[in-house]
C-alpha atoms as a PDB file:
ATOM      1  CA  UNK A   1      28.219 -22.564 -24.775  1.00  0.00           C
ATOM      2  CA  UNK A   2      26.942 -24.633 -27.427  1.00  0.00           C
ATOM      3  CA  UNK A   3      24.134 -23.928 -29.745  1.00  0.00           C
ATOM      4  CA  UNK A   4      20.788 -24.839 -28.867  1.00  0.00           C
ATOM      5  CA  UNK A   5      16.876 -24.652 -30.228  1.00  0.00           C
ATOM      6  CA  UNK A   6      15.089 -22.130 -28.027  1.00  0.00           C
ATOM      7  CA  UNK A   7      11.824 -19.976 -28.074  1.00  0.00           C
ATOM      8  CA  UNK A   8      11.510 -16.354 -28.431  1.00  0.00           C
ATOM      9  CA  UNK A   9       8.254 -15.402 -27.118  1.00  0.00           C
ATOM     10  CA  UNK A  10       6.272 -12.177 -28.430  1.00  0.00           C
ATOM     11  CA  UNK A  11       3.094  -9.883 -28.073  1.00  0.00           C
ATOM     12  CA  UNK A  12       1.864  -6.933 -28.876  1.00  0.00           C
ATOM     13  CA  UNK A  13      -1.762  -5.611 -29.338  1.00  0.00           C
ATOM     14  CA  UNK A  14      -3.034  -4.323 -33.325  1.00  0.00           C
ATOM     15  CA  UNK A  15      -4.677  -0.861 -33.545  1.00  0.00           C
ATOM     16  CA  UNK A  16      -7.489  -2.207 -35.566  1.00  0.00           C
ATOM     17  CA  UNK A  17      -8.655  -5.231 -37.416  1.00  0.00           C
ATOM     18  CA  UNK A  18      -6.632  -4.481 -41.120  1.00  0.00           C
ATOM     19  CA  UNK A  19      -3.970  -5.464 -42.968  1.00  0.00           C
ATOM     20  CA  UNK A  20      -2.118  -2.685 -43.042  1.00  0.00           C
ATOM     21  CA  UNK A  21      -2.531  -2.203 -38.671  1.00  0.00           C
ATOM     22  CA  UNK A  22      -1.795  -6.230 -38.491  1.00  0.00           C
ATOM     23  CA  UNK A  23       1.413  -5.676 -40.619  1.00  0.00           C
ATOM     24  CA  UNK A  24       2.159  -2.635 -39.094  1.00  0.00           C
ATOM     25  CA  UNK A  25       1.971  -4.358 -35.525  1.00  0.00           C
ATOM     26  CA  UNK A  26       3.985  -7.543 -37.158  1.00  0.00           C
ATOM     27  CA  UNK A  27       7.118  -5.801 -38.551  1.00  0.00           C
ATOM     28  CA  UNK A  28       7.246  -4.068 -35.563  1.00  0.00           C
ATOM     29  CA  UNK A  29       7.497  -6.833 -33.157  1.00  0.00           C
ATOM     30  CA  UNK A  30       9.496  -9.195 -35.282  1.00  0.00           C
ATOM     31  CA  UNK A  31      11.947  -6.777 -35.622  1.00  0.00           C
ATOM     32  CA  UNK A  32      12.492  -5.826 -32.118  1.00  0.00           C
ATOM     33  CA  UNK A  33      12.536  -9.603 -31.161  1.00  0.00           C
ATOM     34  CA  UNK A  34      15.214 -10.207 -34.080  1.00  0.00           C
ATOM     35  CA  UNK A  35      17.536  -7.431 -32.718  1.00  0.00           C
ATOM     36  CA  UNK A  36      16.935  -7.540 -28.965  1.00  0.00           C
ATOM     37  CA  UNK A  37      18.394 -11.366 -29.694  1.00  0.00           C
ATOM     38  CA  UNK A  38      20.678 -10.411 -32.235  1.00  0.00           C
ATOM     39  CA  UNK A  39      18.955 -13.492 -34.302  1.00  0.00           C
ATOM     40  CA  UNK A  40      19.944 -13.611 -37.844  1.00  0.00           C
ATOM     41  CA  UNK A  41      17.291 -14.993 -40.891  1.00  0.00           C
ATOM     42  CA  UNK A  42      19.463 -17.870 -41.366  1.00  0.00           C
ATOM     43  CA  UNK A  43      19.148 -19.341 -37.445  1.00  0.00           C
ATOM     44  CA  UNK A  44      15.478 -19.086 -37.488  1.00  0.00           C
ATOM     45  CA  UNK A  45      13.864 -22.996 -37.510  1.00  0.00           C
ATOM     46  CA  UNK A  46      10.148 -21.601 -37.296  1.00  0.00           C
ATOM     47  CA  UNK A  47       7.552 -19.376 -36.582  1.00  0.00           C
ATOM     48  CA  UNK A  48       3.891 -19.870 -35.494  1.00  0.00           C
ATOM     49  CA  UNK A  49       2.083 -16.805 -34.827  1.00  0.00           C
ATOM     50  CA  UNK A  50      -1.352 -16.379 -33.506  1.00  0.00           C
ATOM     51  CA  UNK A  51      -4.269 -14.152 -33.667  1.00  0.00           C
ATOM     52  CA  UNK A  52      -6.946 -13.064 -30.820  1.00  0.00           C
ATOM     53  CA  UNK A  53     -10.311 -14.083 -32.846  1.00  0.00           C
ATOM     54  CA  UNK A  54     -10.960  -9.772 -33.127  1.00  0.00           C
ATOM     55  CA  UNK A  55      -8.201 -10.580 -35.511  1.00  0.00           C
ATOM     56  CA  UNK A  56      -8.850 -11.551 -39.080  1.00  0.00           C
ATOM     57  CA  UNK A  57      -7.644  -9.562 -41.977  1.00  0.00           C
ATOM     58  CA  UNK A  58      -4.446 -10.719 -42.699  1.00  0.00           C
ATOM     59  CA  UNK A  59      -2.278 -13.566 -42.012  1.00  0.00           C
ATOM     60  CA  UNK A  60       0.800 -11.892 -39.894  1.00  0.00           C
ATOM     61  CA  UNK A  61       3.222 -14.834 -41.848  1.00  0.00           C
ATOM     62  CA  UNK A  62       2.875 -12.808 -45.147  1.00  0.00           C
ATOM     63  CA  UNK A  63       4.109  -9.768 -43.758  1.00  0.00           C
ATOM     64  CA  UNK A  64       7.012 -11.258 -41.905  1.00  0.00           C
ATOM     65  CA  UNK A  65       7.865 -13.051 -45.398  1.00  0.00           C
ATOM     66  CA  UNK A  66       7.581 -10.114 -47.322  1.00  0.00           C
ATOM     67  CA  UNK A  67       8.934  -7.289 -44.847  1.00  0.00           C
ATOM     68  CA  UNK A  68      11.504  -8.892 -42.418  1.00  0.00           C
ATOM     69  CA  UNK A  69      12.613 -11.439 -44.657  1.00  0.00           C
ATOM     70  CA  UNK A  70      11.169 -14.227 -44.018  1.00  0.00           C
ATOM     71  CA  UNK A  71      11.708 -15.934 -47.508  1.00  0.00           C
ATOM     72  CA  UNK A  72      12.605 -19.473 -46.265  1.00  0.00           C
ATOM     73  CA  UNK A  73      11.335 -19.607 -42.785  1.00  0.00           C
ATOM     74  CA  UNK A  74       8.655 -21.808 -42.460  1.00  0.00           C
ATOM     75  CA  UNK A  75       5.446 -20.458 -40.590  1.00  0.00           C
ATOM     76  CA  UNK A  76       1.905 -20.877 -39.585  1.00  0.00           C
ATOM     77  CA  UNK A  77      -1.045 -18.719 -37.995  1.00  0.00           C
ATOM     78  CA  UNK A  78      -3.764 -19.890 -35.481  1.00  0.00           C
ATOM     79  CA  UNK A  79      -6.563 -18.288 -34.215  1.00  0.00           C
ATOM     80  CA  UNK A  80      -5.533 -17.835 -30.233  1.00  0.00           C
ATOM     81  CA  UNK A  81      -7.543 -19.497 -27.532  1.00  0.00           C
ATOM     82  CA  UNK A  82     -10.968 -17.471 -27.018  1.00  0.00           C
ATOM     83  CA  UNK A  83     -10.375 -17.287 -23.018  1.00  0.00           C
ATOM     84  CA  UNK A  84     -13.223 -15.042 -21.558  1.00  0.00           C
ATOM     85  CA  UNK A  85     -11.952 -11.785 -20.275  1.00  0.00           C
ATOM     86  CA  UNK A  86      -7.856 -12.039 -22.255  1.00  0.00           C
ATOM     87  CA  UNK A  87      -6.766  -9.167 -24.160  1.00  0.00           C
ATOM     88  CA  UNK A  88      -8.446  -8.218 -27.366  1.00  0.00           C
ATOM     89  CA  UNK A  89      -6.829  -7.409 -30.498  1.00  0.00           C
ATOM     90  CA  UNK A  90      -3.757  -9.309 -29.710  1.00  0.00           C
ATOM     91  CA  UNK A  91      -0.733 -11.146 -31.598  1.00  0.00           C
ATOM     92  CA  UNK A  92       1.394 -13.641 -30.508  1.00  0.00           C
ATOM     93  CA  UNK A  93       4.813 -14.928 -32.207  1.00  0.00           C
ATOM     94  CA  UNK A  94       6.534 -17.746 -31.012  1.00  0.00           C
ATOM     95  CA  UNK A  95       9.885 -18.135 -32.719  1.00  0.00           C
ATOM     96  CA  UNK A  96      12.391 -20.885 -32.847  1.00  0.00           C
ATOM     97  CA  UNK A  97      15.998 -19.957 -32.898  1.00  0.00           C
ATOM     98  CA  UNK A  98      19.374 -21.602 -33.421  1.00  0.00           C
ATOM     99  CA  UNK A  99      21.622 -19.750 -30.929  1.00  0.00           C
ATOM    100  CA  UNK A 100      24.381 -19.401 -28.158  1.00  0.00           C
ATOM    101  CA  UNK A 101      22.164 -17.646 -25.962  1.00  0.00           C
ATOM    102  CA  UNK A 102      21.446 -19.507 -22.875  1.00  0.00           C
ATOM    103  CA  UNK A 103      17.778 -19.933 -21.802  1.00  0.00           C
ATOM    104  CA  UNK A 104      17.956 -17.082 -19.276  1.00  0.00           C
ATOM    105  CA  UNK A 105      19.945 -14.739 -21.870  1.00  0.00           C
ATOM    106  CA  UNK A 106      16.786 -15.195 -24.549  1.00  0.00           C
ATOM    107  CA  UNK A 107      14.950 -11.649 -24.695  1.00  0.00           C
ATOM    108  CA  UNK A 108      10.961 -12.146 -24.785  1.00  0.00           C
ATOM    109  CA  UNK A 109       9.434  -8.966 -25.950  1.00  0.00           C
ATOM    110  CA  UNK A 110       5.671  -7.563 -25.121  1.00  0.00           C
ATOM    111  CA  UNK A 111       4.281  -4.378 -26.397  1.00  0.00           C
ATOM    112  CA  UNK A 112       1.771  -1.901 -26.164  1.00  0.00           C
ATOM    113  CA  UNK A 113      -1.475  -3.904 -24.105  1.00  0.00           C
ATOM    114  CA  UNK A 114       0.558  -7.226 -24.145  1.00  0.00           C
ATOM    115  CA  UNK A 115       2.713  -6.097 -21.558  1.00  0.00           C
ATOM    116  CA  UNK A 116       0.061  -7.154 -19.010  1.00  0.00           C
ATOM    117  CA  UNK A 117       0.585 -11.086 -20.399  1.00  0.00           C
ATOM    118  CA  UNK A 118       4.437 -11.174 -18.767  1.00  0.00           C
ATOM    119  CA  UNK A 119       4.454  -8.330 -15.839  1.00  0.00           C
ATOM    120  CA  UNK A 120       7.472 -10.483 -14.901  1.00  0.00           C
ATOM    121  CA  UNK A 121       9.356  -9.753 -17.985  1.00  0.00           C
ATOM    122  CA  UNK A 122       9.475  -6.616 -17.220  1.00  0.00           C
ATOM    123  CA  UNK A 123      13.448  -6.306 -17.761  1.00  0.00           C
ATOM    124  CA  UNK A 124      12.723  -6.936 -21.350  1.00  0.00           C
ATOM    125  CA  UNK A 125       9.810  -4.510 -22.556  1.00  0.00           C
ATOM    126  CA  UNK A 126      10.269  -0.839 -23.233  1.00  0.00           C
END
């Protein structure tokens, strides 16, 4: 197969609105996306994360920089769509990958409370 851009969804839900719970909640999925896709630094094009407005005391970018090494990926956080009624206290990473895997192969991961946000991923959540 030849190598091709694709998306590597994520979400899982933070304990509480601080740093330490947002970074604690970031390393946590990042890392499980990175090995559950066997995704090395060097293959990553992007990452945007977002935030559930609940969400505010850190930007999730500076963890990933600073604890999953990060250094040279570029990134950005938004504030997530206020839809009435979604799951609080949630974080979402989209993350753009140079990779063999074939579209069906890639391994989206949900955690905790986000779970409910891909029932049909089910395969791929613990």
């Amino acid at each position: 197969m030849n190598a091709a851009t694709r998306g590597v969804r994520g979400a899982t839900v933070v304990l509480s609105n601080t740093a330490e719970d947002i970074e604690k909640a970031t390393v946590e999925l990042v890392s499980e996306i990175l090995k559950r896709n066997n995704v090395k630094i060097s293959d990553i094009a992007f990452a945007v994360f977002t935030l559930t407005k609940d969400l505010n005391a850190a930007f999730p970018a500076k963890f990933a920089r600073l604890d999953c090494g990060f250094d040279l990926v570029p990134m950005m956080c938004y504030q997530e769509l206020d839809v009435p009624n979604s799951i609080e206290k949630c974080l979402r990473v989209l993350i753009v990958v140079n990779t063999d895997l074939g579209q069906n192969e890639i391994n989206h991961v949900y955690l905790k409370g986000a779970k409910a946000l891909r029932v049909d991923l089910e395969r791929d959540t613990h």
